[in-house]
Structures are given as C-alpha cells and as structure tokens.
Protein backbone atom coordinates (compact mmCIF):
# COMPACT_ATOMS: atom_id res chain seq x y z
CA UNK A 1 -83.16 138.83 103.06
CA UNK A 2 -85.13 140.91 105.45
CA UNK A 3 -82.49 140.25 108.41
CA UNK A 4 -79.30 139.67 109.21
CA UNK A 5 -77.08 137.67 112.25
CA UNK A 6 -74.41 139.79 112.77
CA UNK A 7 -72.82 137.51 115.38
CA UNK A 8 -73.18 134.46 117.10
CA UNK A 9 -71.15 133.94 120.21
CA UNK A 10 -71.70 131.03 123.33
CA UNK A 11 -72.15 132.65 126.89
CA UNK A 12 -72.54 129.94 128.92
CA UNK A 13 -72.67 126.08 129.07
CA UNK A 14 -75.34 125.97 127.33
CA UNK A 15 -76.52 129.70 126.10
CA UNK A 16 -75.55 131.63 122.95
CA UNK A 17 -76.11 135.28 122.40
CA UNK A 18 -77.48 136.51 118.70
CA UNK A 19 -76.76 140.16 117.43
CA UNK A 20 -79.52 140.10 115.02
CA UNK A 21 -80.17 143.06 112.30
CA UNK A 22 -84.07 143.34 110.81
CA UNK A 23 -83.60 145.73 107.40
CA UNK A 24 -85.61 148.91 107.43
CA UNK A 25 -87.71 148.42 104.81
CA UNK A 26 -89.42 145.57 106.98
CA UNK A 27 -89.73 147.66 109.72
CA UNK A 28 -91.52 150.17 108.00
CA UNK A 29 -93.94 147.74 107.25
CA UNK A 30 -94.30 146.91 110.00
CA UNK A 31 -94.71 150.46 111.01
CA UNK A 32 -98.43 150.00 109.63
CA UNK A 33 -99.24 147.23 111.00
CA UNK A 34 -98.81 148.70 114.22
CA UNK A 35 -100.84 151.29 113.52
CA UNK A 36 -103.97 149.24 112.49
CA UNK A 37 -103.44 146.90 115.65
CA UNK A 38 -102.91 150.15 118.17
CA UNK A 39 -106.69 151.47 116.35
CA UNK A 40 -108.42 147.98 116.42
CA UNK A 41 -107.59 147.97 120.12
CA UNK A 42 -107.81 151.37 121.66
CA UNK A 43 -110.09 153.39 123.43
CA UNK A 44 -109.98 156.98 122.67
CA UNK A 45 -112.89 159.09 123.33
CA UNK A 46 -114.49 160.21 119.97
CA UNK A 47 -113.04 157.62 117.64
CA UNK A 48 -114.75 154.19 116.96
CA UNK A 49 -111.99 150.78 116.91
CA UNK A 50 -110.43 150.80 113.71
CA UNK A 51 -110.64 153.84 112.61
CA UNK A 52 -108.67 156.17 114.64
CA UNK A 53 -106.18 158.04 112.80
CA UNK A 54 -102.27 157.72 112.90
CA UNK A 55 -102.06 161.45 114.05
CA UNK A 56 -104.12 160.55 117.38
CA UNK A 57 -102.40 157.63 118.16
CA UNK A 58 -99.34 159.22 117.77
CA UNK A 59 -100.75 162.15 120.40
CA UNK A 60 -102.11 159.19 122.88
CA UNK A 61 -99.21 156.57 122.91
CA UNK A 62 -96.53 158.51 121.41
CA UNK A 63 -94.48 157.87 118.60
CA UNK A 64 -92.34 155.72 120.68
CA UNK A 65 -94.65 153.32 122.06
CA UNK A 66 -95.71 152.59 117.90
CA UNK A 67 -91.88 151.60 116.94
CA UNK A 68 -91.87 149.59 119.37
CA UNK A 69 -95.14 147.70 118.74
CA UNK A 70 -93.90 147.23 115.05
CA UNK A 71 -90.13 145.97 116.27
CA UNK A 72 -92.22 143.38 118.56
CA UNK A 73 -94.21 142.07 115.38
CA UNK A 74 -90.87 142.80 112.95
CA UNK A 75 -89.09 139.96 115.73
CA UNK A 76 -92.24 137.76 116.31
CA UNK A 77 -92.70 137.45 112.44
CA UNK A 78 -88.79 136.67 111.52
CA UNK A 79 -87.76 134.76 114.98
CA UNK A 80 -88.42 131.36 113.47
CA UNK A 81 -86.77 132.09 110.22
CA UNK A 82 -83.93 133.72 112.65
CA UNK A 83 -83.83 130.13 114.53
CA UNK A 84 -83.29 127.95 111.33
CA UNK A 85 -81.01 130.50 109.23
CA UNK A 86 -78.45 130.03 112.76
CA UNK A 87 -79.17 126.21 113.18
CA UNK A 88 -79.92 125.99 117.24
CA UNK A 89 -82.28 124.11 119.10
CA UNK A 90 -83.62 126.40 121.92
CA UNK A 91 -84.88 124.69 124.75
CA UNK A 92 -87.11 127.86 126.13
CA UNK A 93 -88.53 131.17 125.11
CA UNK A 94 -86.22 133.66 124.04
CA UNK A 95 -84.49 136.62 126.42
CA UNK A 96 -84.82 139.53 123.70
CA UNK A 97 -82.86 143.19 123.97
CA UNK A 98 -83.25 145.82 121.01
CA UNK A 99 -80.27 147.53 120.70
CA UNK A 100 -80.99 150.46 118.72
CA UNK A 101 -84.78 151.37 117.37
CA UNK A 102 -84.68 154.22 114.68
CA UNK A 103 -87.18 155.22 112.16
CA UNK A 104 -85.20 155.59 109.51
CA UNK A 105 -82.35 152.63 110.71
CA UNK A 106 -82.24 148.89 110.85
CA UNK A 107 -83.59 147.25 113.82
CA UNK A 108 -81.16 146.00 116.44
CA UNK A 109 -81.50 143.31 118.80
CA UNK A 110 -79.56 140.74 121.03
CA UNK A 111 -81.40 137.20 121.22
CA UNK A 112 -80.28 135.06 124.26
CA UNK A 113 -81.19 131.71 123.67
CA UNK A 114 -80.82 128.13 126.09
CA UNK A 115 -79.98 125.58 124.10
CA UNK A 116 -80.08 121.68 124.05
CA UNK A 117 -77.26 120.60 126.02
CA UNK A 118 -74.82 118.46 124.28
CA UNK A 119 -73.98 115.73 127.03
CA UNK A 120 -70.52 114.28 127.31
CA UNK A 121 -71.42 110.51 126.95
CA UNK A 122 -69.48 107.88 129.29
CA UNK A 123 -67.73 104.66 127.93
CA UNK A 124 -70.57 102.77 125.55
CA UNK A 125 -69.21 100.20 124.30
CA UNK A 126 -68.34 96.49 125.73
CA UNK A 127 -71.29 97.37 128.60
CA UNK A 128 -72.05 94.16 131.08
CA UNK A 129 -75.51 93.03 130.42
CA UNK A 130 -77.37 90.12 131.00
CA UNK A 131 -78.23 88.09 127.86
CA UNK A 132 -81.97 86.49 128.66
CA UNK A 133 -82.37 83.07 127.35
CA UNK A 134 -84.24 82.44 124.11
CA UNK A 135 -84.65 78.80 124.43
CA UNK A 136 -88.16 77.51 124.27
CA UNK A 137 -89.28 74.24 126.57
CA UNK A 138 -91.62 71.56 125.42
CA UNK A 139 -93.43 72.50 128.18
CA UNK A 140 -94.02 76.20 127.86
CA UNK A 141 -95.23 75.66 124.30
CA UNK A 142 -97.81 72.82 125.73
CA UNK A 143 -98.56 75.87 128.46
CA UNK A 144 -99.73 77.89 125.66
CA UNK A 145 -101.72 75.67 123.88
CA UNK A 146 -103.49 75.11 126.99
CA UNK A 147 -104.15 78.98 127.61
CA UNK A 148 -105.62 79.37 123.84
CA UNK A 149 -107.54 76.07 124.26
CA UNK A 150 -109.07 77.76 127.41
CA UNK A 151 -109.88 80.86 125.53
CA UNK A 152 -112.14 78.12 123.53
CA UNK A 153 -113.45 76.53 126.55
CA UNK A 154 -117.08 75.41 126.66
CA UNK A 155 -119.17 74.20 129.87
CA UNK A 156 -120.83 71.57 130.16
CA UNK A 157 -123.20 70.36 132.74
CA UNK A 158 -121.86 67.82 134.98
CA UNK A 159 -123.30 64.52 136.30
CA UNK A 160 -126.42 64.72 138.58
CA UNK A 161 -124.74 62.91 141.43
CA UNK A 162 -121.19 64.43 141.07
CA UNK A 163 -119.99 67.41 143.69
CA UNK A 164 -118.60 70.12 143.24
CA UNK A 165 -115.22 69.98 142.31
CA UNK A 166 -112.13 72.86 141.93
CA UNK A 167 -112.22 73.88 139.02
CA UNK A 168 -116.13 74.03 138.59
CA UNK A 169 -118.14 76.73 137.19
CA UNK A 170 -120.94 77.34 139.75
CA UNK A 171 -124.16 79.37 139.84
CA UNK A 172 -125.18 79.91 143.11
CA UNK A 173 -127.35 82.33 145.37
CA UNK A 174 -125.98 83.26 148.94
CA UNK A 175 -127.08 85.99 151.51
CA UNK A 176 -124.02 87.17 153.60
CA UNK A 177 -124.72 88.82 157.24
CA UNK A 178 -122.99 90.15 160.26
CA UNK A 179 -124.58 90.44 163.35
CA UNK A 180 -127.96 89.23 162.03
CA UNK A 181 -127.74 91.92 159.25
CA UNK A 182 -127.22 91.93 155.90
CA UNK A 183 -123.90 93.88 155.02
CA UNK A 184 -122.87 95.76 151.79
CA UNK A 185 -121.40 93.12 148.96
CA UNK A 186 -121.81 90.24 151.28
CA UNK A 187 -124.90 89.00 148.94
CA UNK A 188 -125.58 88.12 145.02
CA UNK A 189 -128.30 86.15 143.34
CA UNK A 190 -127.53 84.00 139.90
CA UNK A 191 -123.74 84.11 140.79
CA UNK A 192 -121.02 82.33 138.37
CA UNK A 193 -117.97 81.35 140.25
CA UNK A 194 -114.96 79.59 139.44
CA UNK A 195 -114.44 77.28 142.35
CA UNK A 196 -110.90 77.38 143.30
CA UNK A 197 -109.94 81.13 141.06
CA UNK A 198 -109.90 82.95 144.52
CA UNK A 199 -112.32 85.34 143.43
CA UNK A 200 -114.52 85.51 146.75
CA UNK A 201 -112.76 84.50 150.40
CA UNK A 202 -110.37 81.26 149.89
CA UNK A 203 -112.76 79.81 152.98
CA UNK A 204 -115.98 80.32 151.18
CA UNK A 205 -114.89 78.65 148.01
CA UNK A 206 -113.19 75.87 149.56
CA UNK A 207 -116.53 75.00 151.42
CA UNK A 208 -118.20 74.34 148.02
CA UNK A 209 -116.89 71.24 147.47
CA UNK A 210 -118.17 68.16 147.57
CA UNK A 211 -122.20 70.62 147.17
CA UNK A 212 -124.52 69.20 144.62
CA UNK A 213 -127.10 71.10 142.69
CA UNK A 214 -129.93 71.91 145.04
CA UNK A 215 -127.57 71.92 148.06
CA UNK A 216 -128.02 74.38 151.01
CA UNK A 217 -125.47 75.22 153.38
CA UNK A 218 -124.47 77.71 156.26
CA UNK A 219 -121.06 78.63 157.03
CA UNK A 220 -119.54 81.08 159.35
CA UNK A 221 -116.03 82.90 158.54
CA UNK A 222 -114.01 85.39 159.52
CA UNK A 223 -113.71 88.38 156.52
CA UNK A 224 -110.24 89.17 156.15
CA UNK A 225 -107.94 92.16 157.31
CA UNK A 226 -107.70 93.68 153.60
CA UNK A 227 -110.90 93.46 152.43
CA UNK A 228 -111.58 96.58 150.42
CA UNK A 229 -114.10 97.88 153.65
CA UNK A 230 -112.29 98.36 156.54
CA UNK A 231 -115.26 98.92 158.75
CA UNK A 232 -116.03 95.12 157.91
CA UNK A 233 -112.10 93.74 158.39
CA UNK A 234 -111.71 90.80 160.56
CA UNK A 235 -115.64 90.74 161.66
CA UNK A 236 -117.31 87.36 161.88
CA UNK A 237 -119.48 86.90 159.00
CA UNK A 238 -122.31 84.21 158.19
CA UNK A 239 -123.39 83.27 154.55
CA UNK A 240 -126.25 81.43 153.57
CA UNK A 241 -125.63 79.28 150.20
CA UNK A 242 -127.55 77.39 147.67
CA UNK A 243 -126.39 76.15 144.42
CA UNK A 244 -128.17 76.28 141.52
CA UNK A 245 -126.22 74.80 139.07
CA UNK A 246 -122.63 73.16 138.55
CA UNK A 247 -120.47 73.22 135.17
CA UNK A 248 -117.11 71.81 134.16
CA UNK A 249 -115.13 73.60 131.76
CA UNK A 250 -113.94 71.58 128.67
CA UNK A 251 -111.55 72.32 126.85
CA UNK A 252 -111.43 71.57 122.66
CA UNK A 253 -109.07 68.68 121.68
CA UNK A 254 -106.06 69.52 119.22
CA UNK A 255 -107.63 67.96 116.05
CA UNK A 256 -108.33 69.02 112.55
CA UNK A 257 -112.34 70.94 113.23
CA UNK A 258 -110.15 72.94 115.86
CA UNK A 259 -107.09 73.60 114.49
CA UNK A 260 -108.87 75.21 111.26
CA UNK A 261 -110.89 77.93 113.37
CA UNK A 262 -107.11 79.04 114.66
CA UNK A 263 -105.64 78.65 110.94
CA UNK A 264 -104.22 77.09 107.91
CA UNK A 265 -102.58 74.41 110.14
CA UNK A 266 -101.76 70.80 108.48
CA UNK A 267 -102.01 69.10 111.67
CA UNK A 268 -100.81 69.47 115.69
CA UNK A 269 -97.29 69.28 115.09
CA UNK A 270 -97.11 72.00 112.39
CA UNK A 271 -99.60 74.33 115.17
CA UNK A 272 -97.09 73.02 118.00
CA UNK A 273 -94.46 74.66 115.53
CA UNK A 274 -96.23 77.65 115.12
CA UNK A 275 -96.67 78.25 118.62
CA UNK A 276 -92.93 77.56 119.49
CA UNK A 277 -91.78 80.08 117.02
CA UNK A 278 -93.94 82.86 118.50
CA UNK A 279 -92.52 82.11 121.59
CA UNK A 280 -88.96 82.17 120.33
CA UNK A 281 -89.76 85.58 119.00
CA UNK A 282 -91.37 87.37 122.30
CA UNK A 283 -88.02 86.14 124.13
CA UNK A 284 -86.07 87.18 121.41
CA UNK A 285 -87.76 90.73 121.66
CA UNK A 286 -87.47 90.75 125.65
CA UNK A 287 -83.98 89.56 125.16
CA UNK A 288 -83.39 92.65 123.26
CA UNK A 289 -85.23 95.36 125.24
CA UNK A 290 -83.83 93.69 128.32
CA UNK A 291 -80.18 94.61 127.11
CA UNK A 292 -80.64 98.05 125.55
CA UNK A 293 -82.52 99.31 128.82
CA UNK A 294 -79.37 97.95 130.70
CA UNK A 295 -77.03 99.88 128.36
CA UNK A 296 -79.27 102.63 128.90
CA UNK A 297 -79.80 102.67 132.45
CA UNK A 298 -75.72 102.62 132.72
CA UNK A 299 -75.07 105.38 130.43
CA UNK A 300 -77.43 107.66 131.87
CA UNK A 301 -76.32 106.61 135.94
CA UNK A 302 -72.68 107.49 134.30
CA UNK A 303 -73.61 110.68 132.41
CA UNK A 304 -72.19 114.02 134.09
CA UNK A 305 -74.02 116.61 132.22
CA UNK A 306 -76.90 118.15 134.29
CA UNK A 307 -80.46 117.99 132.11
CA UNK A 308 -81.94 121.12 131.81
CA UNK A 309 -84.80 121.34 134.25
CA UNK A 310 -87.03 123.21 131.31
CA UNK A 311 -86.96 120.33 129.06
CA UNK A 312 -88.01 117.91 132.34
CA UNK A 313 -90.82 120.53 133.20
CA UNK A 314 -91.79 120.49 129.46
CA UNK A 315 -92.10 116.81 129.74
CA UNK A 316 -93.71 116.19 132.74
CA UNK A 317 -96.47 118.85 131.02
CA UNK A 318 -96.80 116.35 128.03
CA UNK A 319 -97.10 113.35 129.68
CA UNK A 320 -99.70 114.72 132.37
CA UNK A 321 -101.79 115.98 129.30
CA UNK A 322 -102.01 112.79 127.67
CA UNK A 323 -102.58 111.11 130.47
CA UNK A 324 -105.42 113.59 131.41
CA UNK A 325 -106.75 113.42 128.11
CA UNK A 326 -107.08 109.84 127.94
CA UNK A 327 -109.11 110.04 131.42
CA UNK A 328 -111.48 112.53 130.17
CA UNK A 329 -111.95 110.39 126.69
CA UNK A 330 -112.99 107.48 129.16
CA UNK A 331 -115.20 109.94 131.54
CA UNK A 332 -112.81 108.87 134.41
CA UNK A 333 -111.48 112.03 137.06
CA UNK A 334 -108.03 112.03 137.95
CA UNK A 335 -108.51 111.32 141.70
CA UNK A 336 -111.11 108.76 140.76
CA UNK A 337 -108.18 107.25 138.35
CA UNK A 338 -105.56 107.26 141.26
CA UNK A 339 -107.75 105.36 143.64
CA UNK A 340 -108.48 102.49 141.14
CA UNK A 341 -104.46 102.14 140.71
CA UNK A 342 -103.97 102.93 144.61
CA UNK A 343 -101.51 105.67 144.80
CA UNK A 344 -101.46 109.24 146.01
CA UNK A 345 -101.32 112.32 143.84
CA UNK A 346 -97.67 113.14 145.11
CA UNK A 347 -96.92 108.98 144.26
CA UNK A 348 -98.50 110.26 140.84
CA UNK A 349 -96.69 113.54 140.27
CA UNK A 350 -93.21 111.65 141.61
CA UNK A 351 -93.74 108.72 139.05
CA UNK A 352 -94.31 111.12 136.34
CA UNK A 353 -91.61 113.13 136.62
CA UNK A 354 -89.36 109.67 136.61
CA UNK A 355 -90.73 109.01 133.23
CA UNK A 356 -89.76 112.58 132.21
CA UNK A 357 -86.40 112.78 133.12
CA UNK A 358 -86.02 109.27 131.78
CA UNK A 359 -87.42 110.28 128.12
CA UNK A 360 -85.41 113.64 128.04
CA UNK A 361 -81.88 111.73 128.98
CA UNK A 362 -82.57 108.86 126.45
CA UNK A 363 -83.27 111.52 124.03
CA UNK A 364 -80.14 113.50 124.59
CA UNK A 365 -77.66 110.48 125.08
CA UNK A 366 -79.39 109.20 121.01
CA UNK A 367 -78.54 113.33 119.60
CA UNK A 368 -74.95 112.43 121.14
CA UNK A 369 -74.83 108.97 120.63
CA UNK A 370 -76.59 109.97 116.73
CA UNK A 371 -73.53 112.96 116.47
CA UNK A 372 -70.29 110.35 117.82
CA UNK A 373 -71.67 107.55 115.66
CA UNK A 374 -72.64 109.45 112.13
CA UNK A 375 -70.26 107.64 109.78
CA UNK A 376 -71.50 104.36 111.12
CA UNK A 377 -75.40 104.97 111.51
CA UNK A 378 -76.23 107.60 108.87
CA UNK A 379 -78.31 105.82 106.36
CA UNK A 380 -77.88 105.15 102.54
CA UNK A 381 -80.66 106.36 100.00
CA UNK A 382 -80.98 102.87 99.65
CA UNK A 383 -82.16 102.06 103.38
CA UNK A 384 -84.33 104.85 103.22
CA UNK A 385 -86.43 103.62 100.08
CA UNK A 386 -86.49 100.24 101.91
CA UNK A 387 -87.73 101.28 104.75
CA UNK A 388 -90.28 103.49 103.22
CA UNK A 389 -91.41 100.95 100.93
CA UNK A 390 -91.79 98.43 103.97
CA UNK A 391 -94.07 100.93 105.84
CA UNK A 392 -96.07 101.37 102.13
CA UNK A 393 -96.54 97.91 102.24
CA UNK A 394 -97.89 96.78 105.55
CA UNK A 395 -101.01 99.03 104.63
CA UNK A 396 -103.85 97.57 102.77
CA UNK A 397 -106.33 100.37 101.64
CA UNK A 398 -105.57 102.73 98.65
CA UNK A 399 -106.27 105.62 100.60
CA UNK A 400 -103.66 104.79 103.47
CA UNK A 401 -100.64 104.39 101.06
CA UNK A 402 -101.43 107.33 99.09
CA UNK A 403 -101.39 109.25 102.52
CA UNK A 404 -98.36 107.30 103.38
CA UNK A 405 -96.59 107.90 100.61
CA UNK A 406 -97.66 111.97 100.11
CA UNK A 407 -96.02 112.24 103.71
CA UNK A 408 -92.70 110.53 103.15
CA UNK A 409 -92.37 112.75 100.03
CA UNK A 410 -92.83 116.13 102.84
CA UNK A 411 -89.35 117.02 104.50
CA UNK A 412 -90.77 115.86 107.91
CA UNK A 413 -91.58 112.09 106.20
CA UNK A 414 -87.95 111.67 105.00
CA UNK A 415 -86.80 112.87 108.61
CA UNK A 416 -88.99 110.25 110.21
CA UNK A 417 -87.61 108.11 108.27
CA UNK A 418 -84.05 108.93 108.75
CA UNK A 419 -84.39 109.74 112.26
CA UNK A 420 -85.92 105.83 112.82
CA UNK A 421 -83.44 104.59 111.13
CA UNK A 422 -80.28 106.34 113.05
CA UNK A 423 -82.37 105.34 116.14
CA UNK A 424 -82.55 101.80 114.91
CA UNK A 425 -78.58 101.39 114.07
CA UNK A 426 -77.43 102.94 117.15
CA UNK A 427 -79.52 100.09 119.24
CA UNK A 428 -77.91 97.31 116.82
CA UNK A 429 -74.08 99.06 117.67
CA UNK A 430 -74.71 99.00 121.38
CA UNK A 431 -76.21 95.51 121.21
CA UNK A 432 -73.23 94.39 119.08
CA UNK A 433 -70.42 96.10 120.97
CA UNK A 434 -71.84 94.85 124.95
CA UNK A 435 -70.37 92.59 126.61
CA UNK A 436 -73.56 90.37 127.13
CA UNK A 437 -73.32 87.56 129.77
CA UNK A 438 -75.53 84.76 129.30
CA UNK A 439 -78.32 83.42 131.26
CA UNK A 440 -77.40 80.17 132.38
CA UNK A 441 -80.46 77.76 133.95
CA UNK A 442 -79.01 74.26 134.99
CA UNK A 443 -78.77 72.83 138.39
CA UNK A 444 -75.43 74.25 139.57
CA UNK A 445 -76.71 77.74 138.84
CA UNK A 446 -80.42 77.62 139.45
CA UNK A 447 -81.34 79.79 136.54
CA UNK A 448 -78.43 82.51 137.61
CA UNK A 449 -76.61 84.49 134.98
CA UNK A 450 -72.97 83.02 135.30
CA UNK A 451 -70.19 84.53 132.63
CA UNK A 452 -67.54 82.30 131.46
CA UNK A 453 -64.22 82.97 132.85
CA UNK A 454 -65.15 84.84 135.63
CA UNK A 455 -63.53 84.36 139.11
CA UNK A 456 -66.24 83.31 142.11
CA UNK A 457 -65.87 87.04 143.81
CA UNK A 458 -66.94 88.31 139.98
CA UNK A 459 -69.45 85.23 140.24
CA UNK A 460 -71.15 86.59 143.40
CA UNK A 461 -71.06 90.37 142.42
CA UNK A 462 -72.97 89.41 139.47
CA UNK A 463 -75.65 87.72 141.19
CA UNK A 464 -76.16 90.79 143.69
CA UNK A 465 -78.07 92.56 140.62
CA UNK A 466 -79.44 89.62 138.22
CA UNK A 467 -82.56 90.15 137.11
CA UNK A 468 -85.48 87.79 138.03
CA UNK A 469 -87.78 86.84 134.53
CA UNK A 470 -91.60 87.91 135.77
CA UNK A 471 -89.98 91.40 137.93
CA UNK A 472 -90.57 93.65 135.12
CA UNK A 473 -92.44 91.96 132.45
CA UNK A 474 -95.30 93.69 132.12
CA UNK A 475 -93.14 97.17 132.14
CA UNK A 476 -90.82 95.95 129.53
CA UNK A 477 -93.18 94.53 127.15
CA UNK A 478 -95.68 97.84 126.75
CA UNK A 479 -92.54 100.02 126.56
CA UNK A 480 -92.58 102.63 123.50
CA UNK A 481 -89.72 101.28 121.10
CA UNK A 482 -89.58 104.71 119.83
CA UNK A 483 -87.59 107.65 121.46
CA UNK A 484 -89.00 110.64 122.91
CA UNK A 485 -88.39 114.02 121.32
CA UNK A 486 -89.14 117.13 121.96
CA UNK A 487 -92.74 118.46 120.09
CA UNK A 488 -93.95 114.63 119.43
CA UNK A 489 -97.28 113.31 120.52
C-alpha cells in the first residue's frame, strides 16, 4: 500500500485528526511529475514550456518549492483512497499539515477533517399523529365521474331563442374604455368565455345573462382594487358587448360507447368501482405522508444536535441550481420566474434555505434512525432480489432492463437498493409504533380529530393544531418520497 494512517483520533464534536504516512517510493514518483508540470507551466527566459530542464528549475524555484509540488499531487492522488481506507464521511474540504517532507523519507501529514454529525435522536416511537380518514363517499366518487366526464365534454349550440345561461360557453366581441379611451386588456375580438368561471370581472359576466346571439349591450363598471394594473384600480370603466355565439357544454352519459374509450369496463357499476378504489388509494397515500411528515416534523423540532451550516450551504447550492437550470431549459429569467409566482428574491432565498435545512435534518435523523434500527430494517438477500426484480419488471423495452439490470449488478445499484429499502422499513416502524389518533367526521365533532379516551382539556389541546384536509394538499401530494442525500441529483 502506498500509504499508511498512523492514527486516527476525534478533536471535536464533530472533527477527527488523521496522521497519515505516503511511502517514499510514491513520492519519488511523484517527484517527476512535478517536474514536467513546473516545465509545462513556467516562464524562464531561454527555455520553451515543456522542455526546461530539472537543473533550471531547480535554480528558479528551488528544490524546495518541487517537493512540495509532488507532496501536493502525492495527497491529491491518495486523499480519496485515504477517505475510504478510514471510513468517514467529511462534510467539507480538508485542513491539510505536512509534518515532515524529506527526499529520501516518507511523507508526513495531519488531515483535519469535519465530519457528518451523528445527531442524538429524541423519543420516536408512540408519536401523536393524526390518522386522515380513508373512507370514500358515494358522493365524492359521483364528483369524479363528473370531473372526467367534463374532461369529455362537447358543446353544442343552444336553441335560437334561449339566453344566455351560467354555465354557457360564449363567443363574444367587446371594446372596453375609460374616459372615452380604449385601455390596455380592456378589449378582445372572437372571445370564448365560460359564463359564470370568474375569468373576467364577476359584474361583466353576470350581465350576460339572459343575451341572445346577435345581442348588443353597454354596461358601465367599476374595475376592481387588485386588478393586475394598478394605474387602472377602482376607475370607472365602460364595455361595449356583442355576442356572437352561445354553447352549452354536454357532458357524455355513463353507457357502454363511453365507458370503452376510458377502458375494459363491464358496465357503470364496475367503472363506479374502479373509480372508488383509486380514491381509496390517494387517501390511503395522503394518510400516510400526512403521518410520517408529523413524526418528522416532531423529531426534528425535538432534535438537539446543531446541523452543520456547510451541509445547509451545500444544499441551498443544489437546490438553487436545479431550480436555475430548469428556468433556463424553459427560457424563463429568475426575476421574470419570481414575479409570475409573486414573491421577492429574499422570500425566494428564505424559502430555499427552509427546504435545505429540512432535507439535510431528514437525512441525518434516517443515518441515525438507519444506525439505532439496523437489526430491525437491514434487509435480507431475499428483499433485495425482490425489489430489484420489481423495478426489472415495471420496464417494458429490452434496452431499459438490460441497463437496469447492468446497474443493480455495480456496487452503487445494490446500495440503491439497500439504501431504499432501509428508508422504506424505517417509515413502516414509525408508522407502526405512533400513536395515531383518528379522524373522526360526525356531527358532534364536525370533522375534528377526537382520540378515544381522552379527557375534554386533552380534547381541546388537540384541536388547537388539527389539520384542515385542502391546507396542504397540493404540498403533500408533489412531495419527493425519496430522501435527500448528500451528492444526489
């Protein structure tokens, strides 16, 4: 072996000191190298790049300057080999002291390395969470039949003598003006509203009904205070309208021509049944994220080990880079970006570096959780073969599974695998082991989370921080299942 760790010693929380040995022999080589680098880079009157001879460099730089160039590439060359021989995680780059630089004697150095902190976790088990309901109504499942028969919606032209109506799909012309002028966005030609969606001024629509094709009509209102120009906000505004053409939207009935463009469906009831169990699953899904972020979100308000602010600052990098990335893959600039979602670039910077320190303390409280837990969540050989033959198989095309299967064959494939596994048990423990209070939705309640047994102080505290269905959905539902680490995309 080319080095050698003398010692290995811990010199603070979370820093460890190396005294490291490189042989000779390796140094010397490196002796060469240095040479051709120093020549391929310096500019000594005389001599051309490359080919300046040992003899001058040693005249120029000194002899000195050379063993040190070939200890730097001697350390750069063995450091990762260095890093995996003592089995530490370093969170930053190294602090690096040579100890003793000889020509004809091993090369001495002291690494100083910051390491992943290894957190003390808080009590983890039997956690109060609130258990969502996965109970599926009559009604929501007729709900979403009615949203995917509107995704199949057709319009139709209505009667000649009928009015508009809310609900109707109207194309219409109208000229909008202020002060006898014609103001920006206040006009359109060929227009297709929804009467009734909201889309222009509540006032504007609502004076639509009861029009008929060919209809004219003035109206006077007053543009509201948030109206996206605030030059034009709470001015009196008069629009000129004529429709052109009415349409009601129909929607397909539930029979046998439909049904088949959806599916291999017998008939309504077996679609009905379909539907229902799709349902079932996206609560039983939300039911589950719900309760691991709350076991989450408790561990890491009750964990007393500071995060190092490197691994946050390494984060917050990441994210911003992907994020960045994704804007200039869709031609968008970041301030452009910030003033479509409506928030200021300190909003931005503050939101991101939520998300950071968020990622990092999940990831450290799974390595702890992962370490407390190993008997229990450390997979078999045979979990690992099913799980890699369950990824195998949700691919289709040759070509994918060969690629699939080459990589779960590399040592990083079989860590995946492992890793999503560990991940995957430790969620199913802390699910298993909280103490989850069911949602209760009657009349006595009104939909509040109410655990058996409890007193009516316990009753009230528990209400104080119930979570509403709808506050959080859309958060909740896009979240990554997988955990952060450190070096993934």
């Amino acid at each position: 072996m080319n080095f050698k760790i003398k010692s290995q010693k811990k010199i603070d929380l979370n820093k460890v000191k190396l005294d490291v040995e490189i042989s000779n022999n390796f140094l010397k080589k490196n002796i060469g190298k240095a040479y051709k680098e120093i020549s391929g880079k310096a500019n000594i009157p005389g001599f051309r790049k490359g080919k300046i001879p040992y003899q001058v460099i040693d005249a120029n730089f000194g002899r000195e300057y050379v063993l040190n160039e070939a200890a730097s590439l001697s350390i750069s060359e063995l450091y990762p080999d260095i890093i995996m021989e003592s089995d530490l995680n370093p969170i930053d780059y190294p602090s690096i002291k040579i100890t003793r630089l000889e020509e004809e004697s091993p090369l001495g150095f002291e690494i100083e390395l910051e390491l992943e902190p290894e957190i003390e976790l808080p009590q983890y088990k039997g956690i109060k969470v609130t258990g969502f309901s996965t109970d599926v109504s009559s009604e929501e499942v007729e709900r979403q039949i009615d949203n995917i028969r509107n995704s199949f919606a057709t319009l139709e032209p209505v009667l000649a003598d009928r009015g508009i109506a809310k609900g109707d799909y109207v194309t219409l012309d109208f000229t909008g003006e202020i002060d006898g002028k014609e103001f920006e966005g206040g006009s359109a030609e060929d227009y297709l509203l929804e009467v009734g969606s909201n889309t222009l001024f509540p006032e504007f629509e609502d004076s639509l009904i009861g029009m008929k094709a060919g209809d004219s009509k003035t109206i006077t209102l007053t543009l509201p205070e948030n109206i996206g120009n605030e030059e034009l906000a709470g001015k009196q505004a008069t629009f000129k309208i004529f429709i052109k053409d009415i349409k009601r939207k129909v929607l397909p009935e539930l029979d046998e021509g439909f049904l088949k463009d959806l599916g291999d469906f017998k008939d309504a009831e077996d679609f009905k049944s379909y539907v229902k169990d799709k349902i079932f699953e996206q609560k039983e899904n939300f039911r589950r994220t719900k309760v691991i972020e709350e076991i989450f979100e408790h561990i890491m308000n009750n964990m007393k080990t500071p995060v190092p602010e490197i691994m946050i600052t390494r984060r917050i990098k990441q994210l911003t880079d992907e994020i960045d990335e994704n804007l200039r893959n869709q031609k968008i600039k970041r301030e452009d970006y910030l003033k479509m979602i409506n928030i200021t670039e300190n909003q931005f910077n503050e939101e991101i570096r939520k998300r950071a320190e968020k990622d990092v303390k999940e990831y450290l409280i799974f390595k702890a959780l992962e370490k407390a837990e190993k008997k229990r969540v450390e997979p078999s050989e045979e979990e690992i073969n099913k799980e890699k033959e369950k990824i195998i198989n949700s691919y289709d095309k040759e070509e994918d599974i060969k690629k699939v299967k080459e990589f779960f064959e590399s040592a990083d494939g079989r860590e995946m695998l492992i890793g999503d596994i560990r991940r995957r048990k430790i969620i199913d423990l802390l699910i298993n082991s909280a103490k989850i209070v069911e949602e209760v939705e009657d009349k006595s309640t009104q939909g509040k989370s109410v655990e058996a047994g409890a007193t009516e102080e316990e009753k009230e505290e528990d209400k104080k921080d119930i979570y509403a269905p709808g506050d959080d959905v859309i958060k909740s539902e896009s979240k990554s299942k997988k955990i952060w680490t450190p070096g993934s995309e």
